[in-house]
Protein backbone atom coordinates (compact mmCIF):
# COMPACT_ATOMS: atom_id res chain seq x y z
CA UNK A 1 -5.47 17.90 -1.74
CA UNK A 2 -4.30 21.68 -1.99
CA UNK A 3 -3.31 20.87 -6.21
CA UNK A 4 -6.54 19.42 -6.46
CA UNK A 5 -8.48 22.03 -5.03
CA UNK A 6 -6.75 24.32 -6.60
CA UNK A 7 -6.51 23.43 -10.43
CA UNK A 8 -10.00 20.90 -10.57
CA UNK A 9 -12.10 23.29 -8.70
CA UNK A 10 -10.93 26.85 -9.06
CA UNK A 11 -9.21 26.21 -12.49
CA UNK A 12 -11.32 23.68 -14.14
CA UNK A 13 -12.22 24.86 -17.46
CA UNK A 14 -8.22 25.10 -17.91
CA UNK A 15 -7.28 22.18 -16.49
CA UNK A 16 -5.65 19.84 -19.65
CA UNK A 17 -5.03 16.08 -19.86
CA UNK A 18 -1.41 16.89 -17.88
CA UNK A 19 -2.86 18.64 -15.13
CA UNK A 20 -5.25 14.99 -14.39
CA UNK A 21 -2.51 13.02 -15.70
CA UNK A 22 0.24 14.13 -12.76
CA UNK A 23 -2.96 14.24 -10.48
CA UNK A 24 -2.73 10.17 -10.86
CA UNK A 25 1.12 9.98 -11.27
CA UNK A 26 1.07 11.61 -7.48
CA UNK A 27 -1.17 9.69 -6.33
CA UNK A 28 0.39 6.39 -7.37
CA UNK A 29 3.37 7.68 -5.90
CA UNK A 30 1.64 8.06 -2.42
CA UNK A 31 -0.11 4.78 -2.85
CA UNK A 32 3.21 3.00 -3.93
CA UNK A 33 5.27 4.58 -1.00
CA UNK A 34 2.62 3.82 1.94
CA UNK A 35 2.14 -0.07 0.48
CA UNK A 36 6.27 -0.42 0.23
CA UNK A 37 6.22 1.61 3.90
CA UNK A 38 3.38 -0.61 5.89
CA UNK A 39 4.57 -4.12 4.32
CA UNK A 40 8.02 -3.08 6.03
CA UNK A 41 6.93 -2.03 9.22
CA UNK A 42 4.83 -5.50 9.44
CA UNK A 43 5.34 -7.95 12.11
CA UNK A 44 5.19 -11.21 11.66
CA UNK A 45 4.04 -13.78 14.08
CA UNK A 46 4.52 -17.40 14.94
CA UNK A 47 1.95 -20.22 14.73
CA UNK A 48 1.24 -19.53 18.30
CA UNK A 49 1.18 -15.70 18.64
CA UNK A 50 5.04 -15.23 19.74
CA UNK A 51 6.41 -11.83 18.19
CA UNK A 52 8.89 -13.51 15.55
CA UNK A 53 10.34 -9.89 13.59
CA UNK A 54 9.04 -6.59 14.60
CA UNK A 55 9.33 -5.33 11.51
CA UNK A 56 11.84 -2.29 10.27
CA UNK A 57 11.96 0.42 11.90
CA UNK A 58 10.83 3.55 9.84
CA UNK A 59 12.82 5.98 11.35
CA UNK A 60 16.47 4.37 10.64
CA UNK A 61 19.00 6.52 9.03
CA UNK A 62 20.09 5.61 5.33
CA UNK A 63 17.34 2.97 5.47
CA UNK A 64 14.69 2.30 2.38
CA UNK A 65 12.23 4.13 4.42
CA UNK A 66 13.76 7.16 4.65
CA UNK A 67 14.15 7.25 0.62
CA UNK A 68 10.43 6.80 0.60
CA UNK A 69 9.72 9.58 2.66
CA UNK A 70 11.77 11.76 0.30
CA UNK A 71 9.96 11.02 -2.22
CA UNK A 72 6.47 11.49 -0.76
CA UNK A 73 8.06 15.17 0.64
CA UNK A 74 9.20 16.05 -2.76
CA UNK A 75 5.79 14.82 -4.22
CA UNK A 76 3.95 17.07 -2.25
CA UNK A 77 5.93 20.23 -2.62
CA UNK A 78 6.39 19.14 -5.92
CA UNK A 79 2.44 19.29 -6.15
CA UNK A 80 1.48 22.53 -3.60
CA UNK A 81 3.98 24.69 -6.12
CA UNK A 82 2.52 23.37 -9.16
CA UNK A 83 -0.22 25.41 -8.38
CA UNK A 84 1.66 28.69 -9.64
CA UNK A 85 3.00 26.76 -12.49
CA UNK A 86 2.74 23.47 -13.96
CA UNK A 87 6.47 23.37 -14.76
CA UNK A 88 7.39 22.55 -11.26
CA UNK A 89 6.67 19.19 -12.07
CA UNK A 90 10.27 19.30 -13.30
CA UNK A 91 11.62 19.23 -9.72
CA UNK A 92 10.40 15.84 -9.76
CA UNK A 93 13.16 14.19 -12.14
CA UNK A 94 15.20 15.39 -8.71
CA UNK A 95 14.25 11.73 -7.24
CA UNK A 96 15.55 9.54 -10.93
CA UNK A 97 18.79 12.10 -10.34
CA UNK A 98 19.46 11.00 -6.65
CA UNK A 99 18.45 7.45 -7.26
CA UNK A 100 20.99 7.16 -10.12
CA UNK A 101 23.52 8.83 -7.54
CA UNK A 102 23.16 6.68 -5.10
CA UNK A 103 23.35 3.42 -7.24
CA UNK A 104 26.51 5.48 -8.27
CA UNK A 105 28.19 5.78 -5.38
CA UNK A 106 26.75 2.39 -3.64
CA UNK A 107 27.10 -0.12 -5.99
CA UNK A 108 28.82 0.74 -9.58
CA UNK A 109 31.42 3.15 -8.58
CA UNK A 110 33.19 0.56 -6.20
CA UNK A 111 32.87 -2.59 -8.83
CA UNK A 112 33.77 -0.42 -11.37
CA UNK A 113 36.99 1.21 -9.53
CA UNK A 114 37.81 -2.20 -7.77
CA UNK A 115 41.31 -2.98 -8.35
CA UNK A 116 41.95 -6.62 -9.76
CA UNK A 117 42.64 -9.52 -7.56
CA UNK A 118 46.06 -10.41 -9.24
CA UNK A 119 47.82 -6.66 -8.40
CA UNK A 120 46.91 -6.97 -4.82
CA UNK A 121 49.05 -10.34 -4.80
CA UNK A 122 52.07 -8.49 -6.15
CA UNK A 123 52.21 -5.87 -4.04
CA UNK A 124 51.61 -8.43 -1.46
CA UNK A 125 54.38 -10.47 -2.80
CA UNK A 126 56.67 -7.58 -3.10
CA UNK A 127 55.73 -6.21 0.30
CA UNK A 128 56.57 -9.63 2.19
CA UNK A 129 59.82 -9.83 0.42
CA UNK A 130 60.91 -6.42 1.54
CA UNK A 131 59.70 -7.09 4.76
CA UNK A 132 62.24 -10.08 5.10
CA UNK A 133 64.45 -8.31 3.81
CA UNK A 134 64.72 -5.89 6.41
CA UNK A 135 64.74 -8.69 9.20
CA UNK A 136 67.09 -10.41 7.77
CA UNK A 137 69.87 -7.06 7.76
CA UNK A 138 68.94 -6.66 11.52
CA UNK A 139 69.88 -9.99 12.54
């Protein structure tokens, strides 16, 4: 509301096709998060009215929920300080950055670093044989 106020009504005969076009981008992003953040949250019901999932809870830690209130925060700071200047619109490409981060350290890092099957069943191997080894000089 405050970077629409401020740039359509105060600044409107210099407001360009940018300044409307990240109006909408925002806005999607607000729409998009609250859809993603309600259908979560929803219960759902049996046949006969029983309480069957109650639905996530929003505040969980490290939850999808909490990445979509990130990005709504950073949308709307992102958006009240784009009111000095319209190149703090950069600060946005901070939510691709973490999102490629945390695939990063989630999911590609540990399949990419994952050691092969076959070494873990030498040092296996060579771990049991030491280990009768040894039992077999104490007795």
């Amino acid at each position: 509301a405050i970077f629409a106020a401020v740039n359509l009504l105060l600044f409107y005969s210099s407001s360009t096709f940018w300044t409307w076009t990240l109006l909408v981008f925002a806005l999607a992003v607000y729409g998009a998060s609250y859809r993603s953040m309600s259908a979560m949250a929803k219960p759902t019901f049996t046949p006969d009215g029983a309480l069957l999932d109650g639905g996530i809870d929003l505040n969980m830690e490290q939850g999808m929920a909490e990445h979509l209130k990130d990005v709504i925060l950073l949308t709307a700071i992102v958006q009240v300080v784009s009111t000095i200047s319209m190149y703090f619109w950069y600060l946005w490409l901070l939510a691709p950055t973490r999102a490629i981060y945390l695939l990063w350290v989630n999911f590609l890092g540990p399949w990419f670093t994952a050691e092969t099957p076959t070494a873990n069943e030498e040092v296996n191997d060579k771990k049991q044989r030491r280990q009768e080894r040894r039992q077999m000089k104490r007795f």
